[in-house]
C-alpha atoms as a PDB file:
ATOM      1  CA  UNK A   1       0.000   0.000   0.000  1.00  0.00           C
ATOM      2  CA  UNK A   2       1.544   3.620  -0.916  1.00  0.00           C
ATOM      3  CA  UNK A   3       2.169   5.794   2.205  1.00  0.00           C
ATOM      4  CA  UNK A   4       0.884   9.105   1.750  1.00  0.00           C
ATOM      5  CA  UNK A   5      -1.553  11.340   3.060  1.00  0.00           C
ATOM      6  CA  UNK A   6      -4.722   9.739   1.257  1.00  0.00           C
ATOM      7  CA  UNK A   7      -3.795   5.963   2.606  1.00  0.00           C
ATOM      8  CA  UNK A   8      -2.624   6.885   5.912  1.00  0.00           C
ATOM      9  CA  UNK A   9      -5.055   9.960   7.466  1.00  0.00           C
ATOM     10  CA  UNK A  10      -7.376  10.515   4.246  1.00  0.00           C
ATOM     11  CA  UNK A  11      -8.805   7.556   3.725  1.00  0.00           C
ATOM     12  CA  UNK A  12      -9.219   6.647   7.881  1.00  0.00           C
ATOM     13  CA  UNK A  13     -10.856  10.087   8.706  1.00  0.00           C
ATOM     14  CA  UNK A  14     -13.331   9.404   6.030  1.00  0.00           C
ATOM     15  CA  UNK A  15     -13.740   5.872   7.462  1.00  0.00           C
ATOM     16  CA  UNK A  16     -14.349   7.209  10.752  1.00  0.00           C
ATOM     17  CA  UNK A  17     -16.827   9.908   9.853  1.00  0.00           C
ATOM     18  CA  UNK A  18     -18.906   7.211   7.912  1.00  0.00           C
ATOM     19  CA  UNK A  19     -19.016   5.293  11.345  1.00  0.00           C
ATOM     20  CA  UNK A  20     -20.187   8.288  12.974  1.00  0.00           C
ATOM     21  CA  UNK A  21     -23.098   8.887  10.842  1.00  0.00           C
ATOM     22  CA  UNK A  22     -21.543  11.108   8.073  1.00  0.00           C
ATOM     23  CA  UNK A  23     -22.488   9.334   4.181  1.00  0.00           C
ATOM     24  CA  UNK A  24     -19.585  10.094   1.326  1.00  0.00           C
ATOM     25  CA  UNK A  25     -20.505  11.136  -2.395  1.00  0.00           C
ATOM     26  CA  UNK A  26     -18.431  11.645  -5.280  1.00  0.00           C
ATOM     27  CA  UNK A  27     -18.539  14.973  -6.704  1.00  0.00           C
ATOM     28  CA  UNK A  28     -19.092  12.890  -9.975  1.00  0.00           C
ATOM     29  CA  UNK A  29     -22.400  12.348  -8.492  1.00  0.00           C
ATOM     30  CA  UNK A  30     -24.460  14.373 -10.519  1.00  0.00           C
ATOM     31  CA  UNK A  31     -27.525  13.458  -7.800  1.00  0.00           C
ATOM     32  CA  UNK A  32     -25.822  16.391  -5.524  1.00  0.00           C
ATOM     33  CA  UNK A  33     -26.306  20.181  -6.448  1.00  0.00           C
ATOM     34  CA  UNK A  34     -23.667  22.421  -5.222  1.00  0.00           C
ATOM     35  CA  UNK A  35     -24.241  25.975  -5.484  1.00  0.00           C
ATOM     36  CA  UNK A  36     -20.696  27.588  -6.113  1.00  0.00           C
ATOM     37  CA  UNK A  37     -21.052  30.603  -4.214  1.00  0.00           C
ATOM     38  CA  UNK A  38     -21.192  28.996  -0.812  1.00  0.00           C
ATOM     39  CA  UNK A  39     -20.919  25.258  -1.726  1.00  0.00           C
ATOM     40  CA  UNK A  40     -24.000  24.616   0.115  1.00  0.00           C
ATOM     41  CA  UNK A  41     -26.238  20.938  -1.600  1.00  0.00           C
ATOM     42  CA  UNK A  42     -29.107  22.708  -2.568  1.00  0.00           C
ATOM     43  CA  UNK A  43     -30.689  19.785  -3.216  1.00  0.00           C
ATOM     44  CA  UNK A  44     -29.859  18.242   0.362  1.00  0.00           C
ATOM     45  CA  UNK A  45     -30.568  21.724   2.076  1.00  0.00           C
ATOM     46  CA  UNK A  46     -34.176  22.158   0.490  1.00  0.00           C
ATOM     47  CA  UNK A  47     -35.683  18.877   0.904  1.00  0.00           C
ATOM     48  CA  UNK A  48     -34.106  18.907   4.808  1.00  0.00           C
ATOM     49  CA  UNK A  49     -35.381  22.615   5.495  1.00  0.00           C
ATOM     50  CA  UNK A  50     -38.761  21.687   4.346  1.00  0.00           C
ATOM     51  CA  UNK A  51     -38.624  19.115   6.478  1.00  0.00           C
ATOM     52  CA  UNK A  52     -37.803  20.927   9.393  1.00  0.00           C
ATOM     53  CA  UNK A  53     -40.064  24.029   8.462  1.00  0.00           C
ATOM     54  CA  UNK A  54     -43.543  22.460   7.390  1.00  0.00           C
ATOM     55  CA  UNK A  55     -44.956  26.294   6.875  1.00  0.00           C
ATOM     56  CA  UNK A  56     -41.504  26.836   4.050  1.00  0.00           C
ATOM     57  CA  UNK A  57     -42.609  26.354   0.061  1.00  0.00           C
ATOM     58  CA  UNK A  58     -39.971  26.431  -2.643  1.00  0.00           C
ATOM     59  CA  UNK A  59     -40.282  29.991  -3.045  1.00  0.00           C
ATOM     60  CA  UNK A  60     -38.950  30.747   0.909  1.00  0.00           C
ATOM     61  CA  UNK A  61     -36.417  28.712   0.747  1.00  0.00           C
ATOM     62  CA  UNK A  62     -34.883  30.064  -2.568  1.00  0.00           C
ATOM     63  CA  UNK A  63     -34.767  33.497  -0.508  1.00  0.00           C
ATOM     64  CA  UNK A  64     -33.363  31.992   2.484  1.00  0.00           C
ATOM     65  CA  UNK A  65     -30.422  30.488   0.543  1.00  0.00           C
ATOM     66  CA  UNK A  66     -30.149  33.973  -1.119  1.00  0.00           C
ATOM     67  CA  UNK A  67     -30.241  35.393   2.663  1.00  0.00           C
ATOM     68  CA  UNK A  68     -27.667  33.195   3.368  1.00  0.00           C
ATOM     69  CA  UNK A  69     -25.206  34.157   0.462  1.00  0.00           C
ATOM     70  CA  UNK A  70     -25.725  37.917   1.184  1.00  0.00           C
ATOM     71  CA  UNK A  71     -24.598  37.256   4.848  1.00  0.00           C
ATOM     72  CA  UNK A  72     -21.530  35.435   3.598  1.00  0.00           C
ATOM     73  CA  UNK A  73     -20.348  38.618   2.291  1.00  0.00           C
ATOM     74  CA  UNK A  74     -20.616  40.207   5.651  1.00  0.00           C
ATOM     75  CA  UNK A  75     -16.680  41.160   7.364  1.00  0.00           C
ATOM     76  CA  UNK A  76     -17.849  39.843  10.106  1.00  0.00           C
ATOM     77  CA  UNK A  77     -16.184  36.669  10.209  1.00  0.00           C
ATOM     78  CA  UNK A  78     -19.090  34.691   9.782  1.00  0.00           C
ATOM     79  CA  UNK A  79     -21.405  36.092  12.775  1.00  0.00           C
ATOM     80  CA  UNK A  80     -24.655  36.787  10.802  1.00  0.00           C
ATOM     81  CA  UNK A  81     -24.327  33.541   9.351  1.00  0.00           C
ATOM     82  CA  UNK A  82     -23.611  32.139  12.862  1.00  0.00           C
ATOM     83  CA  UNK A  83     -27.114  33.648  14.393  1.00  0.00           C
ATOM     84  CA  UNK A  84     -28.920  32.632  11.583  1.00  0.00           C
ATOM     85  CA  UNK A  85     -27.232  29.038  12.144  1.00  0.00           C
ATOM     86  CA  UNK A  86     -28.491  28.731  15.707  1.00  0.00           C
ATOM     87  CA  UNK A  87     -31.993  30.743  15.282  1.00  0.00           C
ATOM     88  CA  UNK A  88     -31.441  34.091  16.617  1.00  0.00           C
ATOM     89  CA  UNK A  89     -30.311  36.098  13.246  1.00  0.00           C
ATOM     90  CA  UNK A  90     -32.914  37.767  11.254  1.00  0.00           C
ATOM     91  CA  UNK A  91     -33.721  34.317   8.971  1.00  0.00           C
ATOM     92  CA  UNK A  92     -37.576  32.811  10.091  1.00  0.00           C
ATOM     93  CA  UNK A  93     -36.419  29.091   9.238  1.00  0.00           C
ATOM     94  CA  UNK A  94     -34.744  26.784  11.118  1.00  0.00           C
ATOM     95  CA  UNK A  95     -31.758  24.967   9.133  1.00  0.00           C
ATOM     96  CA  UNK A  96     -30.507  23.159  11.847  1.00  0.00           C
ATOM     97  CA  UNK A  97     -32.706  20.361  14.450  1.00  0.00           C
ATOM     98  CA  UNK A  98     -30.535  21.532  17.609  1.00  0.00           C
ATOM     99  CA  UNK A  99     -32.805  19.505  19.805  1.00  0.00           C
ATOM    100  CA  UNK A 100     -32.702  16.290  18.390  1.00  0.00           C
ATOM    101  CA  UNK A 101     -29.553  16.056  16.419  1.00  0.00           C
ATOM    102  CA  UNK A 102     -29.703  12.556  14.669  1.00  0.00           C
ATOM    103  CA  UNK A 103     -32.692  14.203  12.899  1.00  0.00           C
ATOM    104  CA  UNK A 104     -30.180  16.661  10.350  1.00  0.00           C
ATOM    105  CA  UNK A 105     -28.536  14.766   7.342  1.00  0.00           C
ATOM    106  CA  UNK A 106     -24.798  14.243   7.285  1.00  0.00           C
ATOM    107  CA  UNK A 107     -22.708  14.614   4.454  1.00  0.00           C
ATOM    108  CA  UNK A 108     -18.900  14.553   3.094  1.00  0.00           C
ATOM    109  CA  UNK A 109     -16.863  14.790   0.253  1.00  0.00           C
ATOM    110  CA  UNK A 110     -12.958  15.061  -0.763  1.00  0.00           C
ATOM    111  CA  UNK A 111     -11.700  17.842  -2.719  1.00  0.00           C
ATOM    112  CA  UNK A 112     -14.465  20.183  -3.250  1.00  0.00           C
ATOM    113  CA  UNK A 113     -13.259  23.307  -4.656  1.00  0.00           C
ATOM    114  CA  UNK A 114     -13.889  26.849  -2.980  1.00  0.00           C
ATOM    115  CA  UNK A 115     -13.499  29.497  -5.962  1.00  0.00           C
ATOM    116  CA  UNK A 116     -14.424  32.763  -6.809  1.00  0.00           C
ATOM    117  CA  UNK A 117     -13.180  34.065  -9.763  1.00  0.00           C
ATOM    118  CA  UNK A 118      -9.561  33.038 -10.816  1.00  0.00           C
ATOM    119  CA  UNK A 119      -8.583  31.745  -7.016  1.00  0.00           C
ATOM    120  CA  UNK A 120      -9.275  29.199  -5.602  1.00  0.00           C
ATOM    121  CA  UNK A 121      -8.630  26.257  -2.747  1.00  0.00           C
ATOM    122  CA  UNK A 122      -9.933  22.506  -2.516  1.00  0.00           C
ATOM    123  CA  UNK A 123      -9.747  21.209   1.348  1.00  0.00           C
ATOM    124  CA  UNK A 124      -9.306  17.727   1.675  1.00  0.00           C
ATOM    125  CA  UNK A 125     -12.496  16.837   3.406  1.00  0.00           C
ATOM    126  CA  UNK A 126     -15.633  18.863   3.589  1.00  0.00           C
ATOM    127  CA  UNK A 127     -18.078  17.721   5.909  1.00  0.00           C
ATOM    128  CA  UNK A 128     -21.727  19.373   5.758  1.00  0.00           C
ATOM    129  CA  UNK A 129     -24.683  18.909   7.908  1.00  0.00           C
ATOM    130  CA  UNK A 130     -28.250  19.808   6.096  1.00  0.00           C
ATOM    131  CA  UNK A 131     -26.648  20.116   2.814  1.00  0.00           C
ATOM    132  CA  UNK A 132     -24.835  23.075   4.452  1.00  0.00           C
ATOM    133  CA  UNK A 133     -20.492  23.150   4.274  1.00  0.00           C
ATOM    134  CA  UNK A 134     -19.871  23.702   7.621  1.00  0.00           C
ATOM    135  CA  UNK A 135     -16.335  22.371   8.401  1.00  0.00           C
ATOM    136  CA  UNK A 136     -13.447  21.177   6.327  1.00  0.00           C
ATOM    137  CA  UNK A 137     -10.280  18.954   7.435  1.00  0.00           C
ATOM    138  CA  UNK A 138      -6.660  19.266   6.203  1.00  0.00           C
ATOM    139  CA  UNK A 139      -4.394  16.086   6.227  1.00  0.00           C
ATOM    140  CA  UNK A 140      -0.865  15.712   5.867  1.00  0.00           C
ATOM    141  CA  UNK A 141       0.753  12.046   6.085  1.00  0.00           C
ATOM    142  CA  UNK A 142       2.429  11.600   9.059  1.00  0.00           C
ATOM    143  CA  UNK A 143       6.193  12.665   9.318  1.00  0.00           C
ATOM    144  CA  UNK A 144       5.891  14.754   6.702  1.00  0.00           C
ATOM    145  CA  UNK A 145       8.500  17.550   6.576  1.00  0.00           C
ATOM    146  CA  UNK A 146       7.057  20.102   9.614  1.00  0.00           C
ATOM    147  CA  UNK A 147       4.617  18.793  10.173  1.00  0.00           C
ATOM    148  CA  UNK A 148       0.933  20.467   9.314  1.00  0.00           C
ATOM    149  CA  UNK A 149       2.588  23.959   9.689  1.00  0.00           C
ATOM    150  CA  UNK A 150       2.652  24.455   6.159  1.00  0.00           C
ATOM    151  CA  UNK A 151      -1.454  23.631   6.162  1.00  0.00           C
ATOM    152  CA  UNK A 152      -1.738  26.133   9.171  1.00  0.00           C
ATOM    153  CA  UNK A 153       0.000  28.897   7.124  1.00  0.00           C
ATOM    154  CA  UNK A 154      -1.903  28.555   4.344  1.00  0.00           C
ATOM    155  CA  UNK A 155      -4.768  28.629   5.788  1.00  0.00           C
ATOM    156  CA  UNK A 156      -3.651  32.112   7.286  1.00  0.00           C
ATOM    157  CA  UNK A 157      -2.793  33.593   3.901  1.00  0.00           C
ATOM    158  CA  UNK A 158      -6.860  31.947   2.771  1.00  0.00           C
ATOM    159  CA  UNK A 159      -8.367  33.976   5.861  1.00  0.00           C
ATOM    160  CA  UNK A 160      -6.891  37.621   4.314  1.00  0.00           C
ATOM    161  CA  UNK A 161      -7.988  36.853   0.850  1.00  0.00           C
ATOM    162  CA  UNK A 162     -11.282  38.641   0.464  1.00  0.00           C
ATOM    163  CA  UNK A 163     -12.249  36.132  -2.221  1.00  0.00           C
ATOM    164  CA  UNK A 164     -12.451  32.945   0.125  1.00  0.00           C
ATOM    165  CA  UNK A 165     -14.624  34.944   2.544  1.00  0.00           C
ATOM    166  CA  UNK A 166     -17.816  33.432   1.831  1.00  0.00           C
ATOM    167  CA  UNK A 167     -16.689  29.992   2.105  1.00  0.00           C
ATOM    168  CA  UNK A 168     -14.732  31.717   5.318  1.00  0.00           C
ATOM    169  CA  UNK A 169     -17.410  32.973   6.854  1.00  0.00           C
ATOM    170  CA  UNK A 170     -19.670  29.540   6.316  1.00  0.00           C
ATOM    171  CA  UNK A 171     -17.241  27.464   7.690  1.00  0.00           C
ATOM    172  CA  UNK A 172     -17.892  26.565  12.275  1.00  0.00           C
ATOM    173  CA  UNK A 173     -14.655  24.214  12.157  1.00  0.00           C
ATOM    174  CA  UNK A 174     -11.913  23.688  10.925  1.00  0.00           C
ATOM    175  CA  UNK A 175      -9.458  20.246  11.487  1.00  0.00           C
ATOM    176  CA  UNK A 176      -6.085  19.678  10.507  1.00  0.00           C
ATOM    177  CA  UNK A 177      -4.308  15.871  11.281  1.00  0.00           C
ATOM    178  CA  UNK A 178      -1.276  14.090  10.395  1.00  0.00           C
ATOM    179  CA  UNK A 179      -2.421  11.431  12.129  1.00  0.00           C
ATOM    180  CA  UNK A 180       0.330  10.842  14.488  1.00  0.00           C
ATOM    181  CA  UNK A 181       0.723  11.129  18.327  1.00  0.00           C
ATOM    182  CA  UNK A 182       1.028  14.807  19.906  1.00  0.00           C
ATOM    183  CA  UNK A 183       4.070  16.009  20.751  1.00  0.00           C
ATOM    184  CA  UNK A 184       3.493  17.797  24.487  1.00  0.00           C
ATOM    185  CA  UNK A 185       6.958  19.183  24.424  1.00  0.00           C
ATOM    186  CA  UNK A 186       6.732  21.126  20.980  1.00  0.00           C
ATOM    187  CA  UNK A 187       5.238  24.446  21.574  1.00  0.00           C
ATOM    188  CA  UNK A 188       4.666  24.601  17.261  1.00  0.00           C
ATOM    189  CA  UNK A 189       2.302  22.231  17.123  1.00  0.00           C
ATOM    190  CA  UNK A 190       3.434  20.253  14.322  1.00  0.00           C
ATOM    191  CA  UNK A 191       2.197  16.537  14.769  1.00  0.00           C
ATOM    192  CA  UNK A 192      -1.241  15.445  15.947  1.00  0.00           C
ATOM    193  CA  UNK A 193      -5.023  16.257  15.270  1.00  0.00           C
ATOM    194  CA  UNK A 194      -6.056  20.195  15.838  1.00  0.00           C
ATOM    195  CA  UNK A 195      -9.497  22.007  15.628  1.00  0.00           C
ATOM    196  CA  UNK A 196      -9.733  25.924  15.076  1.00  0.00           C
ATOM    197  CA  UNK A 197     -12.050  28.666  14.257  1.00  0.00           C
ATOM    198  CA  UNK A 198     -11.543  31.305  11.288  1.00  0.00           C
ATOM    199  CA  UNK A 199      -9.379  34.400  12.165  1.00  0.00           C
ATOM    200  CA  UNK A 200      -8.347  37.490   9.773  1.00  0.00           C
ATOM    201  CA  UNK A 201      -6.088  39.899  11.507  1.00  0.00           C
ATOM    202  CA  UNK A 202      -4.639  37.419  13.706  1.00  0.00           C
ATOM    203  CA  UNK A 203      -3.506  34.025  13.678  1.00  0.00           C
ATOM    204  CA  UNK A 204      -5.668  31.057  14.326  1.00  0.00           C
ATOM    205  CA  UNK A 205      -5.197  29.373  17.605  1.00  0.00           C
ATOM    206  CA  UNK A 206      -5.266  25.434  17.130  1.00  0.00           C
ATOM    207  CA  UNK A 207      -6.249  23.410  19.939  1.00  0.00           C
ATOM    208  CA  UNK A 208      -5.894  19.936  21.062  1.00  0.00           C
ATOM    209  CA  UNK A 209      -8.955  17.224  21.099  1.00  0.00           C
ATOM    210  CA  UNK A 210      -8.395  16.167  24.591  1.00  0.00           C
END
């Protein structure tokens, strides 16, 4: 078996997540609509929101993903999109089942791109609840040369690029793993699994999952 990044922390995170709950699609599935400006299924997101708001018709929901698109162009770092996430922005319909959280839909796929215009980025994994993007995770195989800095500093240089900030903005988490053990005495942060949160004038703090 080769050893790189897809056999050895790809490949098992996408394992895991299907364990969890999560179900994988090709993005040569032509069953999934992805609407380029945020990314969001639009197929997955309407037939779940309808679910979850009997009183919403085609015609509301349309506006709510239009709603959602104007938000994402917000420099706010994501915080209208955020209140309208967990029901106390200005949107009427509920887009996620908070109380009862086996109820949403879980989805993933590998290297979906984020683009507007001529730039561009494609995270490894993006994992999206209701049809809606709302994490992605980063992989690098494990003793790669330093680690998963080089994912954390481009991710920095992603964060100041006015371009990405709609698919900024949508994104709760982010996770970066090379799959190996921490090291507690490195104060870089170069080997393990992380989680952060978007950032713009400052650096992203990553954190531990323990």
């Amino acid at each position: 078996m080769a050893f790189n990044e897809d056999t050895r922390v790809k490949i098992p995170a996408l394992i895991h997540l299907t364990r969890l709950g999560y179900k994988y699609f090709s993005l040569k599935d032509k069953k999934f609509d992805i609407n380029p400006d945020t990314n969001i299924l639009t197929n997955i997101f309407s037939k779940k929101i309808a679910e979850l708001n009997h009183e919403a018709d085609a015609t509301s929901i349309d506006l709510e993903i239009k709603n959602i698109v104007e938000e994402l162009n917000y420099d706010d770092l994501g915080r209208a999109f955020y209140k309208r996430l967990i029901g106390t922005g200005d949107g009427d319909l509920k887009l996620i089942d908070w109380d009862k959280f086996e109820n949403n839909d879980f989805h993933i796929t590998t290297e979906l791109t984020c683009k507007n215009g001529d730039d561009e980025f494609r995270p490894d994994i993006t994992v999206f609840v209701n049809g809606i993007p709302l994490s992605f995770i980063e992989v690098k195989k494990p003793n790669n040369y330093e680690g998963i800095k080089a994912e954390r500093d481009r991710i920095q240089v992603r964060f100041k690029n006015d371009k990405f900030r709609r698919f900024i903005n949508i994104t709760q988490l982010l996770v970066f793993s090379n799959n190996m053990e921490y090291e507690d005495t490195d104060s870089n942060k170069l080997q393990g699994a992380f989680y952060a949160t978007t950032s713009k004038n400052s650096d992203s703090m990553f954190n531990n999952f323990r």
